[in-house]
Protein backbone atom coordinates (compact mmCIF):
# COMPACT_ATOMS: atom_id res chain seq x y z
CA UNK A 1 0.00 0.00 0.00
CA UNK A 2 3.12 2.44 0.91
CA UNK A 3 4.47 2.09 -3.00
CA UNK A 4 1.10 2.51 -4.38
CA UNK A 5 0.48 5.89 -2.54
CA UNK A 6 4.31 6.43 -3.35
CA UNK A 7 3.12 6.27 -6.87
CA UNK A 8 0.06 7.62 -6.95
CA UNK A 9 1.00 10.90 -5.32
CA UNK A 10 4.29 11.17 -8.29
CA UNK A 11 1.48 10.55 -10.45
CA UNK A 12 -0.91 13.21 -9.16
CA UNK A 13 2.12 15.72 -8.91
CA UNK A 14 2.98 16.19 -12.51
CA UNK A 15 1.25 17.20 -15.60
CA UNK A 16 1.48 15.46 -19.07
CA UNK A 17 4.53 17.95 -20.37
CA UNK A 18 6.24 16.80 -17.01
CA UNK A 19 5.31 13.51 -17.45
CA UNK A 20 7.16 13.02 -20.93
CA UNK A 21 10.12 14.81 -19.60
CA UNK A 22 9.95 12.38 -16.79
CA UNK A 23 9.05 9.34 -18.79
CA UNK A 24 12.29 7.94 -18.80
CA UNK A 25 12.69 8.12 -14.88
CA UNK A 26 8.77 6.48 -14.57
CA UNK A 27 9.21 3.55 -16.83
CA UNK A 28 12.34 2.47 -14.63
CA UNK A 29 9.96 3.21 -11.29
CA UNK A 30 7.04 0.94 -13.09
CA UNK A 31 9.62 -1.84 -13.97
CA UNK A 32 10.77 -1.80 -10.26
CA UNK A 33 7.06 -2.00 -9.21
CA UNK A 34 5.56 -4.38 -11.66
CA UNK A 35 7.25 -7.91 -10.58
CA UNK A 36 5.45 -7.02 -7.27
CA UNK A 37 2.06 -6.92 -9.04
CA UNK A 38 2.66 -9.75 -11.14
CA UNK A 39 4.61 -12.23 -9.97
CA UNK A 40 6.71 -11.41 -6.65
CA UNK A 41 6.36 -14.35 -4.07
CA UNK A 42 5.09 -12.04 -1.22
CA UNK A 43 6.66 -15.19 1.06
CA UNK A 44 10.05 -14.27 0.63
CA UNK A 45 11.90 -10.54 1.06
CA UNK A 46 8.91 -8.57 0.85
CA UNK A 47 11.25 -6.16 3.08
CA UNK A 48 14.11 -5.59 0.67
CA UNK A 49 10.86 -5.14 -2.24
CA UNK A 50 8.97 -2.94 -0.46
CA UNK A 51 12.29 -0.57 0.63
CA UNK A 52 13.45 -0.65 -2.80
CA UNK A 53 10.66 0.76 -4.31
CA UNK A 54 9.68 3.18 -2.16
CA UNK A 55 13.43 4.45 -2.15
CA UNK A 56 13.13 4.91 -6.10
CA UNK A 57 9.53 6.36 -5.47
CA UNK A 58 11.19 8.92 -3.58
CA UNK A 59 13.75 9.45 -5.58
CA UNK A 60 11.32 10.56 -8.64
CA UNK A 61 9.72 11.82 -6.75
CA UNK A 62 12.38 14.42 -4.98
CA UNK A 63 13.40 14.74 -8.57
CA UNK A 64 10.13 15.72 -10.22
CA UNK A 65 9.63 18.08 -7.03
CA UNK A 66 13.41 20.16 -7.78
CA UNK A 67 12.37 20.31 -11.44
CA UNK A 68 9.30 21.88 -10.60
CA UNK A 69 10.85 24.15 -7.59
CA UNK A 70 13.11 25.28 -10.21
CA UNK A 71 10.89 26.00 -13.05
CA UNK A 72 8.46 28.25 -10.34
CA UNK A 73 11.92 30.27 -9.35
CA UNK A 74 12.72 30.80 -13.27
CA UNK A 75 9.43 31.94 -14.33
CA UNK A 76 9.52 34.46 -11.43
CA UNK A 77 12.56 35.75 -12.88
CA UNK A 78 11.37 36.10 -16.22
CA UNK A 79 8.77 38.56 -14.77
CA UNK A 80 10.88 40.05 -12.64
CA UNK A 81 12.99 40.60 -16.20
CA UNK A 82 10.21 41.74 -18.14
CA UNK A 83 8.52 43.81 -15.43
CA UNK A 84 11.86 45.89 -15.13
CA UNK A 85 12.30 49.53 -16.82
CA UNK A 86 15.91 49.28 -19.03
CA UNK A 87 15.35 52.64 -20.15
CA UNK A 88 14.26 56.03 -18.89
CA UNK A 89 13.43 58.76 -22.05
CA UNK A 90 12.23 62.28 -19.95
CA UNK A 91 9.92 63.69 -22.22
CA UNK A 92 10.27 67.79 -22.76
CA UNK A 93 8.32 70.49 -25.16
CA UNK A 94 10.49 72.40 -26.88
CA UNK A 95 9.26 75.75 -28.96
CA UNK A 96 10.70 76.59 -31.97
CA UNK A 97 12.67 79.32 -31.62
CA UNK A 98 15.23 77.13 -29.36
CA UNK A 99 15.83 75.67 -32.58
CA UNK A 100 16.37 78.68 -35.04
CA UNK A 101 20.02 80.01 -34.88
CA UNK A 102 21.14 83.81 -35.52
């Protein structure tokens, strides 16, 4: 039950572009999980199992969790970037006759 929450909350975390950036990194999670649902013999090591995969869960999941820390703090700085003034024209009315020499 403590894999499939594991799982289910990397699941719930991410959103389809993060999940094909991830895919890699899930496939190798759901090949350590599936010889439990098929055909692990719960008799024998269901300790070593049940650490393993929730120590891979984790690490997905700690991974998934710094990309998406990361992206928040560089979108913040994009509008940081494009909220800030480069420039600074003062505007000023000038008459003509500054302009006409003698």
């Amino acid at each position: 039950m403590l894999i499939v929450r594991d799982y289910n909350n990397i699941k719930f975390m991410i959103n389809q572009d993060e999940a094909d950036l991830f895919s890699d990194h899930l496939q190798t999670l759901e090949k350590q999980i599936d010889p439990g649902i098929k055909r692990h013999n719960w008799s024998s090591s269901i300790d070593n199992f049940v650490y393993n995969c929730r120590r891979e869960c984790q690490g997905v999941f700690s991974n998934v969790q710094m990309f998406q820390n990361n992206q928040k703090k560089i979108l913040d700085e994009f509008e940081r970037i494009s909220s800030t003034c480069i420039t600074n024209i003062q505007k000023a009315i000038y008459l003509l006759t500054a302009f006409i020499t003698q």
